[in-house]
Protein backbone atom coordinates (compact mmCIF):
# COMPACT_ATOMS: atom_id res chain seq x y z
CA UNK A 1 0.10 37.47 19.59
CA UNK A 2 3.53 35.49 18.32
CA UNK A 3 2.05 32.86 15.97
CA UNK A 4 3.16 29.23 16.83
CA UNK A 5 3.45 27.16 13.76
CA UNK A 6 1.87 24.58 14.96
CA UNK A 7 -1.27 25.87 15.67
CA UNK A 8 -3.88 26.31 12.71
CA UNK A 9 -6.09 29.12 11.92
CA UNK A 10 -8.80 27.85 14.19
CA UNK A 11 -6.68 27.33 17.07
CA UNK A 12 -5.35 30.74 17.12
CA UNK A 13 -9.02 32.39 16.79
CA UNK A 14 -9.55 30.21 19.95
CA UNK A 15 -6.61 31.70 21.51
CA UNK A 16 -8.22 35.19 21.08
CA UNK A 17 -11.83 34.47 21.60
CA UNK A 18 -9.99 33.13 25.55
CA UNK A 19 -8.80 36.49 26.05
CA UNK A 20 -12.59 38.27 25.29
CA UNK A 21 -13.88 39.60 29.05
CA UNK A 22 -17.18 39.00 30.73
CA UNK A 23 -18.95 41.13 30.41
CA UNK A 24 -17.81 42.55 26.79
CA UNK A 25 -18.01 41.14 22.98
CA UNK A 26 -15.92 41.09 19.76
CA UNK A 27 -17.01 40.84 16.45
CA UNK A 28 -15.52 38.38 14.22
CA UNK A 29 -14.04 41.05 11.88
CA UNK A 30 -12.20 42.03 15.00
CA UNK A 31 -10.41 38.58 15.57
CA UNK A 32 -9.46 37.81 11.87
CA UNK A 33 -8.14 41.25 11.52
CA UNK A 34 -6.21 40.82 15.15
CA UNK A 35 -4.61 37.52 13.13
CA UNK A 36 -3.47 39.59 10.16
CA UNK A 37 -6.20 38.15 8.09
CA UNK A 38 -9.09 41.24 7.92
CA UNK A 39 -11.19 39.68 4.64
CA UNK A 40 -11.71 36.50 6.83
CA UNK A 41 -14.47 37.15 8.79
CA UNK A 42 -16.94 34.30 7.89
CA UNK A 43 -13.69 31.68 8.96
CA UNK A 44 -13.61 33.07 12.41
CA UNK A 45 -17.58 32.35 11.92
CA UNK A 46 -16.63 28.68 11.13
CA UNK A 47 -14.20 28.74 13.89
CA UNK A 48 -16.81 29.60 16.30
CA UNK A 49 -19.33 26.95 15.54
CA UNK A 50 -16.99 24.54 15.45
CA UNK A 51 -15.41 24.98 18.88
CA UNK A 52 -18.70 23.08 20.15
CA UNK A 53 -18.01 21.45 23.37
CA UNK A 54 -15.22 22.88 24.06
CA UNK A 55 -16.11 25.26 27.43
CA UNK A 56 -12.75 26.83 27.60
CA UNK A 57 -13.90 29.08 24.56
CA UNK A 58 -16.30 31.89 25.34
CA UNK A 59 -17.99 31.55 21.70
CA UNK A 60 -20.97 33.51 23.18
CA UNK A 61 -18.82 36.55 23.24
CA UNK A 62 -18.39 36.50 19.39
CA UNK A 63 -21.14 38.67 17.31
CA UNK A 64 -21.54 40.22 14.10
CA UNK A 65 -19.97 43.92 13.33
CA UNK A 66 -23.68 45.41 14.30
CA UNK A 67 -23.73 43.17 17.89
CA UNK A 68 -26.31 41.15 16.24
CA UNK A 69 -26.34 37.21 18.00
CA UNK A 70 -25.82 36.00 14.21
CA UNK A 71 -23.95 32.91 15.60
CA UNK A 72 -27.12 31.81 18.13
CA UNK A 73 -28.61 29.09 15.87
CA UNK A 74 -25.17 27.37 16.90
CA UNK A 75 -25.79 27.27 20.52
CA UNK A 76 -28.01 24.41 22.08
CA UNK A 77 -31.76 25.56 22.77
CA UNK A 78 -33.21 29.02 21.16
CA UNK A 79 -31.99 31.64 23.38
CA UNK A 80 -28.95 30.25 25.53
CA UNK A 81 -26.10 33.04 23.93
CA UNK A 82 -28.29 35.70 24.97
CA UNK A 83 -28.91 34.45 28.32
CA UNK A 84 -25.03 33.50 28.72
CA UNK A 85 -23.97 37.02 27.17
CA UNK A 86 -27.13 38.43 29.92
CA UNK A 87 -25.33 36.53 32.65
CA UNK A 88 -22.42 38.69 32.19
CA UNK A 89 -24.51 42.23 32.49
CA UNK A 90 -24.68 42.21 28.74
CA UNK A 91 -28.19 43.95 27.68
CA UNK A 92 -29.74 42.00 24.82
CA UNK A 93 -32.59 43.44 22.59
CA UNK A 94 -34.20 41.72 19.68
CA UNK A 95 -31.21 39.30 19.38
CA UNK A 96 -28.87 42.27 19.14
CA UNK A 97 -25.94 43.92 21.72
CA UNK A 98 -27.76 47.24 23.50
CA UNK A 99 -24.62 49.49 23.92
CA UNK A 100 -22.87 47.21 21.69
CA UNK A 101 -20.22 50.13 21.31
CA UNK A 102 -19.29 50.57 25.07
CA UNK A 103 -19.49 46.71 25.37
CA UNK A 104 -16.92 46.16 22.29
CA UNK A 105 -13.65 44.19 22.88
CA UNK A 106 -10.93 45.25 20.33
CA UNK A 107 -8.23 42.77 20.14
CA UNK A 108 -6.15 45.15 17.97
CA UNK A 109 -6.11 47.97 20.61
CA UNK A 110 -6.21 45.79 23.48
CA UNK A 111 -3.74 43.00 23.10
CA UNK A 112 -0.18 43.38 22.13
CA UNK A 113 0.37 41.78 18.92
């Protein structure tokens, strides 16, 4: 993904996270490796929880590198990523991804960089 200089770290995890199918997750590892920055998993993490309000970014599609719902304590109510993530077909057991390996969106192999 050509990098625009105007747009900051956040905005370009946004532009990823856009890209993530129903139906399928990503872990934030993925994304900050897909942006050339693979150590900076926790800022895609910030990223996520701070794109509140904003419904053009799929944050429910954004898990841990197990497919554990680590980011649901962001999300309004107790359960509403699973039941988005659910909505999509995407199996949900004990706050964790069932299948989370044939579920798993990899920018790095699926987007052109």
């Amino acid at each position: 993904m050509p990098e625009n200089k105007n747009d900051n770290f956040f905005e370009r995890v946004y532009d990823v996270a856009r890209l993530i199918p129903n139906g399928r997750v990503t872990s934030y590892g993925a994304i900050a490796k897909y942006l050339g920055a693979a150590r900076s998993a926790r800022m895609v993490g910030w990223a996520m929880n701070a794109c509140h309000g904003r419904d053009d970014v799929p944050a429910h599609r954004v898990v841990n590198k197990q497919g554990l719902l680590s980011g649901k304590h962001h999300f309004p109510g107790s359960n509403l990523m699973q039941q988005l993530l659910e909505s999509e077909g995407v199996e949900i057991q004990d706050n964790k991804v069932v299948h989370f390996d044939t579920h798993f969106w990899d920018p790095s192999v699926e987007l052109d960089f």
